[in-house]
PDB file of N, CA and C in Angstrom:
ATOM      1  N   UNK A   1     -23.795  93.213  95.020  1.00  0.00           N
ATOM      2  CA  UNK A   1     -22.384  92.939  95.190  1.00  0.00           C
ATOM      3  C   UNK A   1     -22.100  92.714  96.669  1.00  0.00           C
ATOM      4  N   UNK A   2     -21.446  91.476  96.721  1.00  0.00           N
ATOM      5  CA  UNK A   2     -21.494  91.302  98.365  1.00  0.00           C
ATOM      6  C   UNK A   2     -19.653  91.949  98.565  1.00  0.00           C
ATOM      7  N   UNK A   3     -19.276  92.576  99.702  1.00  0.00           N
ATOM      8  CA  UNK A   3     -18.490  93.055 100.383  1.00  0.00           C
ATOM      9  C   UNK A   3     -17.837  92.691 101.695  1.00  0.00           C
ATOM     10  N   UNK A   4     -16.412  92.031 101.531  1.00  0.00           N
ATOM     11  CA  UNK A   4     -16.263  91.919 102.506  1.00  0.00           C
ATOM     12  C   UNK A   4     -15.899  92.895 103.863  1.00  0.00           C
ATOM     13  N   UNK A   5     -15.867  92.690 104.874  1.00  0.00           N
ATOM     14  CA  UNK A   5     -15.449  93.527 105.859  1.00  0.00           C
ATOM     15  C   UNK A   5     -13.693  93.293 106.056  1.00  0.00           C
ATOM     16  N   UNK A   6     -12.949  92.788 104.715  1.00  0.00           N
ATOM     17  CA  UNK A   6     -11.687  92.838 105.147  1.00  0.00           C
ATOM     18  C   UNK A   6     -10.693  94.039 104.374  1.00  0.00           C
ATOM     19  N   UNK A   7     -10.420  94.422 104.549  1.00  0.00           N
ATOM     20  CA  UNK A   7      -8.623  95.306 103.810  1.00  0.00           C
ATOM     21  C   UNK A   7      -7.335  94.974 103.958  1.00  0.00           C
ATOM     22  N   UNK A   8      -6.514  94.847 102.551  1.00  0.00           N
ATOM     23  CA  UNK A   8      -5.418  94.621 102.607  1.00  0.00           C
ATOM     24  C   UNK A   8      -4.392  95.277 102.935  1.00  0.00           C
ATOM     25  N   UNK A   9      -3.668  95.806 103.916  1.00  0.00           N
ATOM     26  CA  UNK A   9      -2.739  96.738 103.752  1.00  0.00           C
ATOM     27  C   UNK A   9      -1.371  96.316 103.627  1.00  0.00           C
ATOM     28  N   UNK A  10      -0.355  96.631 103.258  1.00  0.00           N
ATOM     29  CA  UNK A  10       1.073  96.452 103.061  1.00  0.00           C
ATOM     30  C   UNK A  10       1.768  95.903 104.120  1.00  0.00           C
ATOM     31  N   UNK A  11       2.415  94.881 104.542  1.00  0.00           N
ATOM     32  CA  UNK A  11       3.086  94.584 105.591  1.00  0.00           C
ATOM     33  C   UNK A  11       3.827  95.831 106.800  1.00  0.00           C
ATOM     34  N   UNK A  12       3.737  96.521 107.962  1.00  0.00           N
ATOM     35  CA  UNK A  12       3.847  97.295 108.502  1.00  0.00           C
ATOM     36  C   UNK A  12       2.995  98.390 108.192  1.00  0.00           C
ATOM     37  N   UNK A  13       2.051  98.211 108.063  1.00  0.00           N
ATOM     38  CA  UNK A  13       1.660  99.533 106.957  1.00  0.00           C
ATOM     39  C   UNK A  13       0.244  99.832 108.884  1.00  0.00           C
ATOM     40  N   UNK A  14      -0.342  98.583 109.312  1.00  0.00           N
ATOM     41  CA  UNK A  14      -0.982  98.582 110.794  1.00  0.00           C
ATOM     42  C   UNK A  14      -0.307  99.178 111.360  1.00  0.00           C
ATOM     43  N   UNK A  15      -0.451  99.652 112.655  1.00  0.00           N
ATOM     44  CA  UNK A  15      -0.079 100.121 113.688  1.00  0.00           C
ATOM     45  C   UNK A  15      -1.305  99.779 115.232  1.00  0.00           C
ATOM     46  N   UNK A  16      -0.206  99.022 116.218  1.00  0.00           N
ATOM     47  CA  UNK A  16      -1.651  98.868 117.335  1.00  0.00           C
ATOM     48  C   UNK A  16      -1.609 100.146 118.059  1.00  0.00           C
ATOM     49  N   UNK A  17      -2.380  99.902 118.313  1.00  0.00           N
ATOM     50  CA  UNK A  17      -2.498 101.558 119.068  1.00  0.00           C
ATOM     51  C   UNK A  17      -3.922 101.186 120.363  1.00  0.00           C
ATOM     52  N   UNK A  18      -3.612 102.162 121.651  1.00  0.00           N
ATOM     53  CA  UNK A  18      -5.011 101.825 122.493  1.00  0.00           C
ATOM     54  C   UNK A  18      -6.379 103.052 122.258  1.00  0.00           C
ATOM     55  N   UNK A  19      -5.979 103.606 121.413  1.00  0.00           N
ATOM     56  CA  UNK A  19      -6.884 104.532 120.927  1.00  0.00           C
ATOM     57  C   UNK A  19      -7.977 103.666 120.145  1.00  0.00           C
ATOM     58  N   UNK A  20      -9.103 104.633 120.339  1.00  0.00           N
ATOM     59  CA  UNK A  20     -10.700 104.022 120.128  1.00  0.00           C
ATOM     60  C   UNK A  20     -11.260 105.207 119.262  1.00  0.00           C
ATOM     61  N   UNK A  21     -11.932 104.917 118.182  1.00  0.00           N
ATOM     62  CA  UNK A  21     -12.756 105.835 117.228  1.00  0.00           C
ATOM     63  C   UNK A  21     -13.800 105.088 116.849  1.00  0.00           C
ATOM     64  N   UNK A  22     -14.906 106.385 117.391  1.00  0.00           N
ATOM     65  CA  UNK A  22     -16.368 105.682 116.962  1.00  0.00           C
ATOM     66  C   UNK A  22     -16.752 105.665 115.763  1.00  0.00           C
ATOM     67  N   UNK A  23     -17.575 104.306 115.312  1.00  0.00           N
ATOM     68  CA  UNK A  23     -17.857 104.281 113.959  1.00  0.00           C
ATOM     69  C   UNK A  23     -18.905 104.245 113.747  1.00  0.00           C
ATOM     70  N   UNK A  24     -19.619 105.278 113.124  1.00  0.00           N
ATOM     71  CA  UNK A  24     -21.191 105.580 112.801  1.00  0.00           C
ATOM     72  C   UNK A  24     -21.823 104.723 112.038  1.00  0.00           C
ATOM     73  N   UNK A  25     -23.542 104.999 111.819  1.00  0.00           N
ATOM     74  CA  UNK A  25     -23.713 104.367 110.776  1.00  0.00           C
ATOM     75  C   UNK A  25     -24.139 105.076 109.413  1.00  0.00           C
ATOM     76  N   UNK A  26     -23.801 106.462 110.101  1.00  0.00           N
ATOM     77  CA  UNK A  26     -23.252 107.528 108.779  1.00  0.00           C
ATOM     78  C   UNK A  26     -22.579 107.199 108.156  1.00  0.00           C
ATOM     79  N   UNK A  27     -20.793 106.849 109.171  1.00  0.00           N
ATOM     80  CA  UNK A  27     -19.545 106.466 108.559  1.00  0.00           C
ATOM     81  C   UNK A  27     -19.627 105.284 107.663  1.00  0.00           C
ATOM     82  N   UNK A  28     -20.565 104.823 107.918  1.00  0.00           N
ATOM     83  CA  UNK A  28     -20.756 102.932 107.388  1.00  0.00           C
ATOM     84  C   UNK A  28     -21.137 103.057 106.028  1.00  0.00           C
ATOM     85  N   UNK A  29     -22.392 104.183 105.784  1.00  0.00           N
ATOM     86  CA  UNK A  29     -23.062 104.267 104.669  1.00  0.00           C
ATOM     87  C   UNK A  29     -21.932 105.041 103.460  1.00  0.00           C
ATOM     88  N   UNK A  30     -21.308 106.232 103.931  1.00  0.00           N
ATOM     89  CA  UNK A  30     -20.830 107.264 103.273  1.00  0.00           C
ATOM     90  C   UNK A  30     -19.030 105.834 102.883  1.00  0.00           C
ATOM     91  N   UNK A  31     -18.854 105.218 103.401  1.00  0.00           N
ATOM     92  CA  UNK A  31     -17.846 104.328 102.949  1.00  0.00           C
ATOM     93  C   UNK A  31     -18.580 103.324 101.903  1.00  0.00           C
ATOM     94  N   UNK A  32     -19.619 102.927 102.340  1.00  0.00           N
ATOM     95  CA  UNK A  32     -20.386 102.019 101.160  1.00  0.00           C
ATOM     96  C   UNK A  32     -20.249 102.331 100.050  1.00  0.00           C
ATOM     97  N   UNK A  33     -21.160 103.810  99.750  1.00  0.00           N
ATOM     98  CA  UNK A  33     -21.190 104.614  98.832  1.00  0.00           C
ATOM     99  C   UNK A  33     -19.563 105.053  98.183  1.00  0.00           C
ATOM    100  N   UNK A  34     -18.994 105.506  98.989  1.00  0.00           N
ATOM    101  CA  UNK A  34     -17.344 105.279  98.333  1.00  0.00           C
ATOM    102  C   UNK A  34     -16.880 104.047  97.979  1.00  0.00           C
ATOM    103  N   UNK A  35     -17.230 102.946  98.101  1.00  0.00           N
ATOM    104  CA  UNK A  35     -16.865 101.628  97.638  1.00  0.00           C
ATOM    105  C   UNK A  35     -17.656 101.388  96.658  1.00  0.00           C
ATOM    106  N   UNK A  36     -18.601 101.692  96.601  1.00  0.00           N
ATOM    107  CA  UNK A  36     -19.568 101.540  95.104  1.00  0.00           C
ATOM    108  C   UNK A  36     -18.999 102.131  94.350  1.00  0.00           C
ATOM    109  N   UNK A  37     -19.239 103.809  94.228  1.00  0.00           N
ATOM    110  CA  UNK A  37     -18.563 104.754  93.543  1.00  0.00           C
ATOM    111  C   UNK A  37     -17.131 103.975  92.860  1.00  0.00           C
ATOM    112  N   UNK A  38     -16.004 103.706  93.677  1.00  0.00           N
ATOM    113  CA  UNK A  38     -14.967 103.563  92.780  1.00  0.00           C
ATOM    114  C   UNK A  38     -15.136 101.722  92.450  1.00  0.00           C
ATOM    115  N   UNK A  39     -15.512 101.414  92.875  1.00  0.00           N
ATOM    116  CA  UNK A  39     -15.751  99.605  92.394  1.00  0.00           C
ATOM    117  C   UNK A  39     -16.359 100.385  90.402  1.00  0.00           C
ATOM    118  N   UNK A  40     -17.448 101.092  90.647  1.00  0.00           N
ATOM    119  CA  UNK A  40     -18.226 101.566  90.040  1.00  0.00           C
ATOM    120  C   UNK A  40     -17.275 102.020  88.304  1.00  0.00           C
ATOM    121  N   UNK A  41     -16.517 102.854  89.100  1.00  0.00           N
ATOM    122  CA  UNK A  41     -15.436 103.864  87.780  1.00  0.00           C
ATOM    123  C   UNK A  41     -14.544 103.080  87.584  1.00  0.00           C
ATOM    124  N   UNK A  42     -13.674 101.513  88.594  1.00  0.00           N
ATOM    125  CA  UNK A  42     -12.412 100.998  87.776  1.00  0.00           C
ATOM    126  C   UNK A  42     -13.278  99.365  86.771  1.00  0.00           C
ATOM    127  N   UNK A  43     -14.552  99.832  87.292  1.00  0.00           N
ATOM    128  CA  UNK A  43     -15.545  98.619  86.580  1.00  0.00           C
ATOM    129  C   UNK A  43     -14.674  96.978  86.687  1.00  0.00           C
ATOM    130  N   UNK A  44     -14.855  97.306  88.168  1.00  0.00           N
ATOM    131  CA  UNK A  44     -14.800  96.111  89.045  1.00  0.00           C
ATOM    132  C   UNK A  44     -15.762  94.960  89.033  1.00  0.00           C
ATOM    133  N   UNK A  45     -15.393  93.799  89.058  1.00  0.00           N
ATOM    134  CA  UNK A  45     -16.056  92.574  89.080  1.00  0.00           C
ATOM    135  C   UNK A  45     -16.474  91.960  90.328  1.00  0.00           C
ATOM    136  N   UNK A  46     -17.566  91.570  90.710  1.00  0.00           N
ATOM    137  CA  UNK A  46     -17.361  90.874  92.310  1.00  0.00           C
ATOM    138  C   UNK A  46     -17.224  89.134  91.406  1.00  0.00           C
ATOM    139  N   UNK A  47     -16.611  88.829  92.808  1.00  0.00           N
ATOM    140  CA  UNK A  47     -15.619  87.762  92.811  1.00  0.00           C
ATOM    141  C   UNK A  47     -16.549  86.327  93.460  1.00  0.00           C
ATOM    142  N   UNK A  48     -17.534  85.923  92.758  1.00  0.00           N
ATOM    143  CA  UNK A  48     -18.265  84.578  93.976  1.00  0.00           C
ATOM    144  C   UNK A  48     -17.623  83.633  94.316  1.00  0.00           C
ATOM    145  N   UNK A  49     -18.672  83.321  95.341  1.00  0.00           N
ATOM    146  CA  UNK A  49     -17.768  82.530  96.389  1.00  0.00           C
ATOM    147  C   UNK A  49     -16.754  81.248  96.342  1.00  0.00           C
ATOM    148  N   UNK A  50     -17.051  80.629  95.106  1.00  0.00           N
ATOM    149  CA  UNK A  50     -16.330  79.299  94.370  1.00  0.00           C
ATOM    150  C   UNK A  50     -15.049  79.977  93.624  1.00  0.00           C
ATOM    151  N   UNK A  51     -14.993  80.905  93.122  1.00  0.00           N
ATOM    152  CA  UNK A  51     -13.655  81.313  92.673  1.00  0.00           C
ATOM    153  C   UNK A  51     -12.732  81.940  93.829  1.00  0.00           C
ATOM    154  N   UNK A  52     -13.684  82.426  95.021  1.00  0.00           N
ATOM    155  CA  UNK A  52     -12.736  83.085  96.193  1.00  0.00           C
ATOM    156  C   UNK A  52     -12.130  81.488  96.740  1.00  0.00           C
ATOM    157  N   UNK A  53     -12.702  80.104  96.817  1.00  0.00           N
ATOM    158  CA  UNK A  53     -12.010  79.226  97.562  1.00  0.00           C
ATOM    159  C   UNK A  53     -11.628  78.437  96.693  1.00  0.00           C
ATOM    160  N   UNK A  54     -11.405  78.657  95.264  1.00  0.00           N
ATOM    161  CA  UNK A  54     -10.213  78.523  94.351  1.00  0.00           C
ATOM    162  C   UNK A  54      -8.889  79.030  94.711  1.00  0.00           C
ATOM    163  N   UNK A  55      -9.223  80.371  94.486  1.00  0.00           N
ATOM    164  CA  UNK A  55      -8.169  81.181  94.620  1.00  0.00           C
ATOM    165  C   UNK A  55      -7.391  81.007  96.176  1.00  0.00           C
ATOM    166  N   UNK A  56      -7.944  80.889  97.486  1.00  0.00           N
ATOM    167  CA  UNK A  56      -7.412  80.930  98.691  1.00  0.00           C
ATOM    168  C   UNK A  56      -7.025  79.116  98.659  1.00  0.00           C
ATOM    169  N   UNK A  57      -7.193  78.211  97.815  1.00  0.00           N
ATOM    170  CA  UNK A  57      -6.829  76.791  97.760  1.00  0.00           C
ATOM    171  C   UNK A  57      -5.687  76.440  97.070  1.00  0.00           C
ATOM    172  N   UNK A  58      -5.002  77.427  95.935  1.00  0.00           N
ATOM    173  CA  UNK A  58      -4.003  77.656  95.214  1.00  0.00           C
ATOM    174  C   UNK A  58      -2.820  78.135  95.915  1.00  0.00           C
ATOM    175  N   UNK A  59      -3.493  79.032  96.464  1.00  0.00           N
ATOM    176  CA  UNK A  59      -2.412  80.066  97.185  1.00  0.00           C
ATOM    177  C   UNK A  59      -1.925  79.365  98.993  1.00  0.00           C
ATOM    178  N   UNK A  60      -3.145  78.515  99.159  1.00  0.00           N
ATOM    179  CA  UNK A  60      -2.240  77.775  99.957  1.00  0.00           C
ATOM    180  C   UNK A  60      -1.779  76.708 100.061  1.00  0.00           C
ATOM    181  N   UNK A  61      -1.401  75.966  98.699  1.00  0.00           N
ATOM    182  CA  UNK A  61      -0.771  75.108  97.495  1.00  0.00           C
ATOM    183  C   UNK A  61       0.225  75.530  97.752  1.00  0.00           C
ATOM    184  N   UNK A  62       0.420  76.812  97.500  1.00  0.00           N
ATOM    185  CA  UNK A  62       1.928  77.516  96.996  1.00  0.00           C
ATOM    186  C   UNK A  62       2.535  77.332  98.111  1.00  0.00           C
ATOM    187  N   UNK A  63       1.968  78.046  99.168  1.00  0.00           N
ATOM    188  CA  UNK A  63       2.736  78.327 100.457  1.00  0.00           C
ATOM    189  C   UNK A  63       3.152  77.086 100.833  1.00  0.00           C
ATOM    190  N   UNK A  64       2.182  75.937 100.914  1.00  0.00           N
ATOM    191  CA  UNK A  64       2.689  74.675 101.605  1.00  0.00           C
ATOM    192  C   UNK A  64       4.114  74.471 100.139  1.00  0.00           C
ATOM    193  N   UNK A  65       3.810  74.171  99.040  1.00  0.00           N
ATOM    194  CA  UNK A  65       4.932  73.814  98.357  1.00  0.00           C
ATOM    195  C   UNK A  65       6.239  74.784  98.731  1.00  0.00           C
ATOM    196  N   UNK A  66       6.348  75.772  98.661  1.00  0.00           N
ATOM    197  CA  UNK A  66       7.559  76.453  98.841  1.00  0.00           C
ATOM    198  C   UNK A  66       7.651  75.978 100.343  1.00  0.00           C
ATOM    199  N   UNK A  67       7.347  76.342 101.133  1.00  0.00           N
ATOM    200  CA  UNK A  67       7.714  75.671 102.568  1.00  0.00           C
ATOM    201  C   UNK A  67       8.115  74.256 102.713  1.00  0.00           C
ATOM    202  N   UNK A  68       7.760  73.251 101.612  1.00  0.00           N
ATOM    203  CA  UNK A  68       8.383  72.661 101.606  1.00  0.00           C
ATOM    204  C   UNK A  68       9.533  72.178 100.609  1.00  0.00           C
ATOM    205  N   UNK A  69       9.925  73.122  99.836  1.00  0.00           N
ATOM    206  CA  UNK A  69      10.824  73.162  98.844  1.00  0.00           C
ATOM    207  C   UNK A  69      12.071  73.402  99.583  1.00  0.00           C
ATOM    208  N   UNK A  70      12.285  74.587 100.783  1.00  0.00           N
ATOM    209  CA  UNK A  70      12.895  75.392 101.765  1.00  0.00           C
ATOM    210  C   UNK A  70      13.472  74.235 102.630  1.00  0.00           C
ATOM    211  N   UNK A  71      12.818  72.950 103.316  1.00  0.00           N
ATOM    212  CA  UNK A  71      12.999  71.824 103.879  1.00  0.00           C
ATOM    213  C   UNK A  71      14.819  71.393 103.530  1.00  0.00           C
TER     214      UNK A  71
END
């Protein structure tokens, strides 16, 4: 299962900050393993790569159409 390195969070939900936290490659593994684990129990699908640039080709269909509906 390939994984991206991205997360979605809620609009405001970031915060910038100049604070720095080191990231292991403990931390790296023990998050893997938590991403397996629950990918694992909601019996999650990975998503290949032709349906991900479906899906991101639709959605920016939409955006251009409503942006230009708004015109």
């Amino acid at each position: 299962m390939k994984k991206d390195n991205r997360f979605v969070s809620p609009p405001g939900a970031l915060q910038f900050t100049d604070k720095k936290a080191l990231v292991t490659e403990r931390d790296m593994k023990r998050a893997e393993k938590g991403f397996d684990t629950i990918a694992k129990q909601l019996n999650l699908t990975p998503i290949d790569d032709t349906t991900v640039e479906l899906i991101r080709a639709r959605k920016k269909q939409e955006l251009n159409n409503s942006a230009t509906a708004q015109h």
